[in-house]
C-alpha atoms as a PDB file:
ATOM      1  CA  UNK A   1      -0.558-147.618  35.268  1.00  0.00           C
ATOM      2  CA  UNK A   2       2.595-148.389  33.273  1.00  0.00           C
ATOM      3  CA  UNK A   3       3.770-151.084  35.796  1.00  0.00           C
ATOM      4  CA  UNK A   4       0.550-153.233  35.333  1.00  0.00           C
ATOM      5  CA  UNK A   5       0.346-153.142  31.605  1.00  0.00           C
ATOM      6  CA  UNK A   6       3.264-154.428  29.129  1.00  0.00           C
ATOM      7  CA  UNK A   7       5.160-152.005  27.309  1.00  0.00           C
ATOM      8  CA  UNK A   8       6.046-152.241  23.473  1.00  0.00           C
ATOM      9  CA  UNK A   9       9.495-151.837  22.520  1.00  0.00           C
ATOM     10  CA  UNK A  10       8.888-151.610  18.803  1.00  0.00           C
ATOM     11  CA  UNK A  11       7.082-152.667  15.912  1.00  0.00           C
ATOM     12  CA  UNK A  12       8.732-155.797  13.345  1.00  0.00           C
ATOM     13  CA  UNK A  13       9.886-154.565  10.141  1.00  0.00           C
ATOM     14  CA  UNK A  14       7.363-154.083   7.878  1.00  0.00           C
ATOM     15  CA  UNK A  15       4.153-153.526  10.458  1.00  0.00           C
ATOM     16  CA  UNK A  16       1.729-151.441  10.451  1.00  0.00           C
ATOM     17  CA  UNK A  17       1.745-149.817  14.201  1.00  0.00           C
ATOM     18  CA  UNK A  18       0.184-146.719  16.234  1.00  0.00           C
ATOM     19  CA  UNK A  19       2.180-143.309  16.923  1.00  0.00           C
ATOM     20  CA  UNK A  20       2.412-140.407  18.879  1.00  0.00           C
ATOM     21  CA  UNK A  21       3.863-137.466  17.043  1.00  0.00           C
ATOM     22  CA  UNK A  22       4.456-134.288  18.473  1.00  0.00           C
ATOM     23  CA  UNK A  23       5.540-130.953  17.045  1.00  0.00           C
ATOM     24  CA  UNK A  24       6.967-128.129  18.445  1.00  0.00           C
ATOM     25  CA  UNK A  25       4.405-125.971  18.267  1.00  0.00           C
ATOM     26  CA  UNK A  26       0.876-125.414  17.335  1.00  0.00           C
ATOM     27  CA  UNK A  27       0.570-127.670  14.424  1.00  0.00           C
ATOM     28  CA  UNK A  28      -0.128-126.170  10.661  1.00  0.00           C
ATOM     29  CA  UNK A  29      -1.783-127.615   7.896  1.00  0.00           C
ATOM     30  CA  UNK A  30       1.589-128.041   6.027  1.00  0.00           C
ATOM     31  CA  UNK A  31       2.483-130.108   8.634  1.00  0.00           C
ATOM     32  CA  UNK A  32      -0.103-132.303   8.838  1.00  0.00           C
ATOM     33  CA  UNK A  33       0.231-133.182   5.072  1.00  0.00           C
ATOM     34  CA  UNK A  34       3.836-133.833   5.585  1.00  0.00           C
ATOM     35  CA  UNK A  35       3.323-136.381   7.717  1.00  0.00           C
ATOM     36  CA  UNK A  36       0.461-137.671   5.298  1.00  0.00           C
ATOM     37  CA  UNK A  37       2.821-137.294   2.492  1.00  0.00           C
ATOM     38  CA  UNK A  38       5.083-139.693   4.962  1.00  0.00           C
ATOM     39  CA  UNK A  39       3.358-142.031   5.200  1.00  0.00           C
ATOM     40  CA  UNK A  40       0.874-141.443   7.974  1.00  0.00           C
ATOM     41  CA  UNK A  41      -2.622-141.824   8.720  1.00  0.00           C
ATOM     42  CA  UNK A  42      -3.828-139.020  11.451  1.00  0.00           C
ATOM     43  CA  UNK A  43      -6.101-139.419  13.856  1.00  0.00           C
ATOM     44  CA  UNK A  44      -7.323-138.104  17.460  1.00  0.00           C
ATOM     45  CA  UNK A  45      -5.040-134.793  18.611  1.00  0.00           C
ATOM     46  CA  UNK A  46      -3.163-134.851  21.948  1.00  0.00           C
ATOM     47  CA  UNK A  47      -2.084-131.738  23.726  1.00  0.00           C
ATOM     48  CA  UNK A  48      -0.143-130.375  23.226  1.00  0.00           C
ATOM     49  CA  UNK A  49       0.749-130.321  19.768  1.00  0.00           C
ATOM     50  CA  UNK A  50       0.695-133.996  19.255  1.00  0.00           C
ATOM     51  CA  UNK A  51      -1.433-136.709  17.102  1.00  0.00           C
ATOM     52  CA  UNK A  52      -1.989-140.397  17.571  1.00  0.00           C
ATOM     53  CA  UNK A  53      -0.954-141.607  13.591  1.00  0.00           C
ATOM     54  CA  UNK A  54      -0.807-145.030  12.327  1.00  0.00           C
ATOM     55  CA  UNK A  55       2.158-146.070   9.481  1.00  0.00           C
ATOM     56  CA  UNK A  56       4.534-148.911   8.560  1.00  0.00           C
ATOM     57  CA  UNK A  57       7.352-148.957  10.598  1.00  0.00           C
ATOM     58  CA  UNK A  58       9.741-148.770   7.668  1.00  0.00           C
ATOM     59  CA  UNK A  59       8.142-145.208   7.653  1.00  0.00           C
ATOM     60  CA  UNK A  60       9.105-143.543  10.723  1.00  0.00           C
ATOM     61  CA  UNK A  61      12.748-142.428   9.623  1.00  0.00           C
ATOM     62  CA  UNK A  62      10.897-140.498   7.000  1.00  0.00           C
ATOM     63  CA  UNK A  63       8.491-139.227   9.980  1.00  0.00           C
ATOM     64  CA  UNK A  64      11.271-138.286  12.508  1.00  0.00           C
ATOM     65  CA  UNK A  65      12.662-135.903   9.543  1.00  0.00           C
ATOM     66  CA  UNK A  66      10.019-133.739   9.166  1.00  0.00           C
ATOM     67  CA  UNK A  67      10.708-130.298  10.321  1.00  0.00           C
ATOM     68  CA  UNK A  68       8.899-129.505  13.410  1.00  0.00           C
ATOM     69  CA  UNK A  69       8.827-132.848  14.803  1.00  0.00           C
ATOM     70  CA  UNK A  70       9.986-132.685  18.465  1.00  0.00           C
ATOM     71  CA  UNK A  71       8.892-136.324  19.133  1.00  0.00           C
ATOM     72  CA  UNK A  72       7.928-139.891  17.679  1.00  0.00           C
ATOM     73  CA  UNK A  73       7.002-142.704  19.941  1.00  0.00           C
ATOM     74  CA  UNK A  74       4.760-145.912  20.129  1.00  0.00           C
ATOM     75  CA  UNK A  75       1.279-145.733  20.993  1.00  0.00           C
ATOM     76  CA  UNK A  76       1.854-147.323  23.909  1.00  0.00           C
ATOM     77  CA  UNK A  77      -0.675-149.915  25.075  1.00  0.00           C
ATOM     78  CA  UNK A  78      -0.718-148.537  29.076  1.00  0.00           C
ATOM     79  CA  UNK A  79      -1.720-145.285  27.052  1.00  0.00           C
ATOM     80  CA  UNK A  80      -5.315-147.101  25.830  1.00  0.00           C
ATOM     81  CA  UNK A  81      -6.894-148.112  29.298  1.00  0.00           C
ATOM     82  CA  UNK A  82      -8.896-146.081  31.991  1.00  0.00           C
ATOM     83  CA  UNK A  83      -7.392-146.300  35.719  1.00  0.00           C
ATOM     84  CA  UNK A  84     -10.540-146.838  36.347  1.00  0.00           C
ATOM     85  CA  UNK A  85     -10.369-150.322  34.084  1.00  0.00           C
ATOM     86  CA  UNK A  86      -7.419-151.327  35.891  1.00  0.00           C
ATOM     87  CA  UNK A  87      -8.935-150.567  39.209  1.00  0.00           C
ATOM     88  CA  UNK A  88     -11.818-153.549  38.094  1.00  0.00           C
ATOM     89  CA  UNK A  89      -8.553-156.337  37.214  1.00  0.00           C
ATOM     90  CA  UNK A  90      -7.758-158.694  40.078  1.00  0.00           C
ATOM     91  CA  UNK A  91      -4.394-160.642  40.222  1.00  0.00           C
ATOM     92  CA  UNK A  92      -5.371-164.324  39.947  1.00  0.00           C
ATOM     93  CA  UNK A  93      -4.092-166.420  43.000  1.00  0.00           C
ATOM     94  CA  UNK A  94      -2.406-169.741  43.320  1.00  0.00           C
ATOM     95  CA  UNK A  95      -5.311-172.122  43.979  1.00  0.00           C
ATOM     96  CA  UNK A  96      -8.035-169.495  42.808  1.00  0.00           C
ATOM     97  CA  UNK A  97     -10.529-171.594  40.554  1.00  0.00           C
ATOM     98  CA  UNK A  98     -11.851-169.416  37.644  1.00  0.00           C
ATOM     99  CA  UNK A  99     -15.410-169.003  38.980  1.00  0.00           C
ATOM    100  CA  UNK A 100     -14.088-167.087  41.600  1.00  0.00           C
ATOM    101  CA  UNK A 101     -13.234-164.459  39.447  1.00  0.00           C
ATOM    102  CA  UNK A 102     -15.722-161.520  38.500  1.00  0.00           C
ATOM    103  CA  UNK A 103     -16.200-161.171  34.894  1.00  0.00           C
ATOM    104  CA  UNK A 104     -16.306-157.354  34.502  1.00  0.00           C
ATOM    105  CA  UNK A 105     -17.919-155.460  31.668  1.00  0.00           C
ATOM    106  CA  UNK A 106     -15.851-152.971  29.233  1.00  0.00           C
ATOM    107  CA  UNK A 107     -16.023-150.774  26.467  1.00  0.00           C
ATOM    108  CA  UNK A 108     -13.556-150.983  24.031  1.00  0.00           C
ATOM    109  CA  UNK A 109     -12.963-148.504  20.817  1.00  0.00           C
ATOM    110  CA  UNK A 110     -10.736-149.727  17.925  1.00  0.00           C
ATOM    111  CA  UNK A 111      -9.473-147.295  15.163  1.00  0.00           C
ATOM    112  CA  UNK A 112     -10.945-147.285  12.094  1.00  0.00           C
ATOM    113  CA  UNK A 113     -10.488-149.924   8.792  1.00  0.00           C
ATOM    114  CA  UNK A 114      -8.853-152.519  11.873  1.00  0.00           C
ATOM    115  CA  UNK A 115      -9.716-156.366  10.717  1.00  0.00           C
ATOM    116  CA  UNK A 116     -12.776-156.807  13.284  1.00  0.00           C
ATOM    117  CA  UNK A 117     -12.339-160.337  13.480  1.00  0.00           C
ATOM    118  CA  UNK A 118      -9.190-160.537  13.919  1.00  0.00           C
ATOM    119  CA  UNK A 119      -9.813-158.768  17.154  1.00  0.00           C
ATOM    120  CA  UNK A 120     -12.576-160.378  17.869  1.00  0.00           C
ATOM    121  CA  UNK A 121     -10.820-163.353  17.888  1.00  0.00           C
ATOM    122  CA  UNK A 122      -7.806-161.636  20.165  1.00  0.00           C
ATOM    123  CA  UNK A 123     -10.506-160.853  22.778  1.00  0.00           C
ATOM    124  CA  UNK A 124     -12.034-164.571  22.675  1.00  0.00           C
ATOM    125  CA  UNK A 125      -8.529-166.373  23.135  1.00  0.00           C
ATOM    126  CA  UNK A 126      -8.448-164.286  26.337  1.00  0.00           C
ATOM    127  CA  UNK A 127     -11.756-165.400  27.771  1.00  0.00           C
ATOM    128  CA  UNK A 128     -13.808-162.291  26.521  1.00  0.00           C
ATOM    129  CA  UNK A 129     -16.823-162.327  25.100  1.00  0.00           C
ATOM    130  CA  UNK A 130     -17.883-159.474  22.624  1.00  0.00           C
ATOM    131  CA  UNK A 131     -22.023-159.039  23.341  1.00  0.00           C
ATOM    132  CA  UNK A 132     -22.174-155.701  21.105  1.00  0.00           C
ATOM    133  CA  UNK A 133     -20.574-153.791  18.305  1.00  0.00           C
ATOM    134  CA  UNK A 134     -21.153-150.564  16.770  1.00  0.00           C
ATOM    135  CA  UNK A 135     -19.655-149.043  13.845  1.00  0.00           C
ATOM    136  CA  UNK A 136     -19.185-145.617  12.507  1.00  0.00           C
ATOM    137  CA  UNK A 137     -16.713-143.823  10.304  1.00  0.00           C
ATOM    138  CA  UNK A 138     -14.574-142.976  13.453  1.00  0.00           C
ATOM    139  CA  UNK A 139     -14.722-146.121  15.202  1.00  0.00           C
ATOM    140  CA  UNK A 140     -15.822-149.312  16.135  1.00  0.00           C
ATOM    141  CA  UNK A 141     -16.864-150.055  19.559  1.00  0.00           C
ATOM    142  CA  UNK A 142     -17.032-153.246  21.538  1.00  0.00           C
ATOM    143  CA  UNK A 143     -19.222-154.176  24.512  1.00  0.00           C
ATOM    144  CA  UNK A 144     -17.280-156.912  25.891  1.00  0.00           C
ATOM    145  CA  UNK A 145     -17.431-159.121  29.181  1.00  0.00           C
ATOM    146  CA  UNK A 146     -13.651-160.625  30.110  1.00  0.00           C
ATOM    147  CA  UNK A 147     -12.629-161.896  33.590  1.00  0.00           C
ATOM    148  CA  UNK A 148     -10.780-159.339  35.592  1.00  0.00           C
ATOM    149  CA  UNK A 149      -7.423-161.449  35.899  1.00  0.00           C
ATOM    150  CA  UNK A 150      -6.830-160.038  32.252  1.00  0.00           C
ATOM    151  CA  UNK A 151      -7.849-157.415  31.561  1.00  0.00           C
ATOM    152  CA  UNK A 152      -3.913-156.004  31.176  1.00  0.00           C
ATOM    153  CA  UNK A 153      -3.614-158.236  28.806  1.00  0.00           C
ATOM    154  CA  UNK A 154      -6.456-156.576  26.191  1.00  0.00           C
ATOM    155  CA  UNK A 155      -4.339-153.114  25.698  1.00  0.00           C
ATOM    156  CA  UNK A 156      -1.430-155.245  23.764  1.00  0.00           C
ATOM    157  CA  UNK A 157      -3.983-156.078  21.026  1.00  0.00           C
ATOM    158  CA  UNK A 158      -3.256-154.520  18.128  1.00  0.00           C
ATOM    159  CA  UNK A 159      -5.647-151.205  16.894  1.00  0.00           C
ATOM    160  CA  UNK A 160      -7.132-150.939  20.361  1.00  0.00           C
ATOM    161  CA  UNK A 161      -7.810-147.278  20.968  1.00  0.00           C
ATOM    162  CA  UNK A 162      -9.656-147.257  24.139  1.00  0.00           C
ATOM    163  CA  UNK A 163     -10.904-149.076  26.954  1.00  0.00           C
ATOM    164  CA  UNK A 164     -12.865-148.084  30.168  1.00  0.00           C
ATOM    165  CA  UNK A 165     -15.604-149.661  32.382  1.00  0.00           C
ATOM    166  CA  UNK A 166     -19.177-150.087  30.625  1.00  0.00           C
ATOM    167  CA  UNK A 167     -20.754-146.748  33.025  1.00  0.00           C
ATOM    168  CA  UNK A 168     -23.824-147.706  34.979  1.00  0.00           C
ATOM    169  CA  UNK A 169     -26.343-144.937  34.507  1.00  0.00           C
ATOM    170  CA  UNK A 170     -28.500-143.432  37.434  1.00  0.00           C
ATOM    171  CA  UNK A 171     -31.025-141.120  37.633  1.00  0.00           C
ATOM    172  CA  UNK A 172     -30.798-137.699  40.176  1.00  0.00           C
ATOM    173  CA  UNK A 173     -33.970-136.408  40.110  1.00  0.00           C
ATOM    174  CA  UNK A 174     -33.495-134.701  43.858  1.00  0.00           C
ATOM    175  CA  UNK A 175     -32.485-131.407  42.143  1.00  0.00           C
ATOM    176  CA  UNK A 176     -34.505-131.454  38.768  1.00  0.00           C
ATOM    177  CA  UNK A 177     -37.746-131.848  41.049  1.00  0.00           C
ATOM    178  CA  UNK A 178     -37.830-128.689  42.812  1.00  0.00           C
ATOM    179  CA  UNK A 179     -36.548-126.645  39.904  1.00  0.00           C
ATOM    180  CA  UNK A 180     -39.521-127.951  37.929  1.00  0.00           C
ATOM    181  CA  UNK A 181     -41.834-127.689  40.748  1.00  0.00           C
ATOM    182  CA  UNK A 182     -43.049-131.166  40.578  1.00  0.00           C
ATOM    183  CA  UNK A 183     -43.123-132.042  43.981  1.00  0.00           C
ATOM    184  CA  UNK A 184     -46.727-130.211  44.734  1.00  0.00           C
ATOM    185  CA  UNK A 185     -48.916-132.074  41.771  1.00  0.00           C
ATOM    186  CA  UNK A 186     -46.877-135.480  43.028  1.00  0.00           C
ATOM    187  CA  UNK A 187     -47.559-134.966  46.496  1.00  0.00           C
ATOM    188  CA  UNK A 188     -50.606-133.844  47.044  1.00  0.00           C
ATOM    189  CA  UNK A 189     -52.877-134.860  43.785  1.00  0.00           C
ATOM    190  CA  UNK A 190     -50.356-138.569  42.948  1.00  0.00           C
ATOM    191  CA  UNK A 191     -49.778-137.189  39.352  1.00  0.00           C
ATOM    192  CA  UNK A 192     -46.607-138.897  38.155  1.00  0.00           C
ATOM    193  CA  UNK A 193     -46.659-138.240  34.702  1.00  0.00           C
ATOM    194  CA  UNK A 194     -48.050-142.103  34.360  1.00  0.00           C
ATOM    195  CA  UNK A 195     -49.171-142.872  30.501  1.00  0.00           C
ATOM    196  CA  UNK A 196     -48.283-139.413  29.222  1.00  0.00           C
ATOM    197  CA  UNK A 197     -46.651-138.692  26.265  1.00  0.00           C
ATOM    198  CA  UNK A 198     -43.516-135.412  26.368  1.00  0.00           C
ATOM    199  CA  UNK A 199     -42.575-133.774  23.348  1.00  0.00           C
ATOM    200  CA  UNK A 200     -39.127-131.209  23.756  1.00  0.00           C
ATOM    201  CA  UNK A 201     -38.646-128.475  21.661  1.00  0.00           C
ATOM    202  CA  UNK A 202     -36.213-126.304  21.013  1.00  0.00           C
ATOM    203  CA  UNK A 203     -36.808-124.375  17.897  1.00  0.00           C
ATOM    204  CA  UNK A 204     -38.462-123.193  15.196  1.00  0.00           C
ATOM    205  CA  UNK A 205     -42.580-123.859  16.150  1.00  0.00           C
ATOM    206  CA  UNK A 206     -43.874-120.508  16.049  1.00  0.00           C
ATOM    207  CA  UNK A 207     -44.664-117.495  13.728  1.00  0.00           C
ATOM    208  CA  UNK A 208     -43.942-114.574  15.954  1.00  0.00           C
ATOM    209  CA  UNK A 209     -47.556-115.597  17.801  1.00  0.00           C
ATOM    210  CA  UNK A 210     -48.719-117.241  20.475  1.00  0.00           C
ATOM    211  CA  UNK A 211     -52.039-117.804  18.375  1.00  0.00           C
ATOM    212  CA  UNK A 212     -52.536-121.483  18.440  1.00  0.00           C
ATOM    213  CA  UNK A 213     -53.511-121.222  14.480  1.00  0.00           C
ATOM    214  CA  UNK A 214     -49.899-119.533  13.990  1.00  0.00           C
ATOM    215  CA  UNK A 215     -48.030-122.733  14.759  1.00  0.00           C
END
């Protein structure tokens, strides 16, 4: 995957970048507040023993001197794409006119606090269009559509976290069938379950009786 995607030597003086920082060993909670302490903003764990961070680069002397640091290196951007995105990118050919190309669709999570418009606007100067967002306190998450001649190129942009293929959902049914025993009432008396309304369970309904007036 490295080949395809561009690496990043380091961040200007002064920026604010993403980290990997690994200890050697399983990590305590006196280490993790050292590297707030430092500087550093934590967020998802690695195995083993390592955390993707975010700081200013004029921090990461300070970070590389913490005891139990084995390792401090850029967040790479081949390190925030699926295989399976790069499998969908296509290498645009001399002559190739730019309906040729499939527009594919991806996911793509961005840390938390990142200026949203800013990357918006990233994604847009590279032909992608953003058709959803989400939001939480962990994440924001864009549904985007982007030709697949550059999709290497979205990685580079900076507080990316993630980015795979939008998953096309199917439905197996084959197995769920006979372990329900469904097949029978379908089959012979055409009862599909047409206009009815299901209602799942799991807790909490009953008294200790299987008296209707106890529920």
């Amino acid at each position: 995957m490295n080949h395809r995607v561009n690496s990043l030597e380091s961040y200007t003086s002064d920026e604010l970048g993403y980290y990997i920082v690994q200890f050697d060993g399983p990590i305590l909670d006196s280490w993790k507040q050292a590297l707030k302490e430092g500087g550093a903003e934590i967020f998802n764990y690695i195995p083993d023993f390592a955390f993707i961070i975010r700081m200013n680069s004029v921090n990461e002397h300070m970070i590389r001197a913490i005891p139990h640091v084995r390792w401090l290196g850029i967040y790479q951007p081949s390190y925030r794409i699926s295989e399976s995105a790069l499998d969908e990118m296509v290498i645009k050919e001399p002559g190739m006119k730019a309906e040729e190309i499939p527009r594919i669709k991806l996911n793509i999570s961005v840390f938390p606090n990142e200026k949203i418009d800013v990357i918006k606007k990233k994604i847009s100067e590279l032909g992608g269009s953003v058709i959803e967002t989400t939001t939480t306190n962990w994440k924001t998450k864009f549904r985007i559509t982007i030709a697949a001649d550059r999709i290497a190129d979205l990685p580079a942009i900076s507080g990316v976290k993630w980015i795979e293929p939008v998953p096309e959902w199917e439905l197996f049914n084959n197995v769920s069938t006979d372990i329900t025993n469904v097949r029978s009432p379908r089959n012979d008396y055409g009862l599909r379950g047409v206009g009815q309304t299901v209602g799942i369970s799991d807790t909490g309904l009953d008294q200790g009786s299987t008296s209707p007036a106890n529920l």
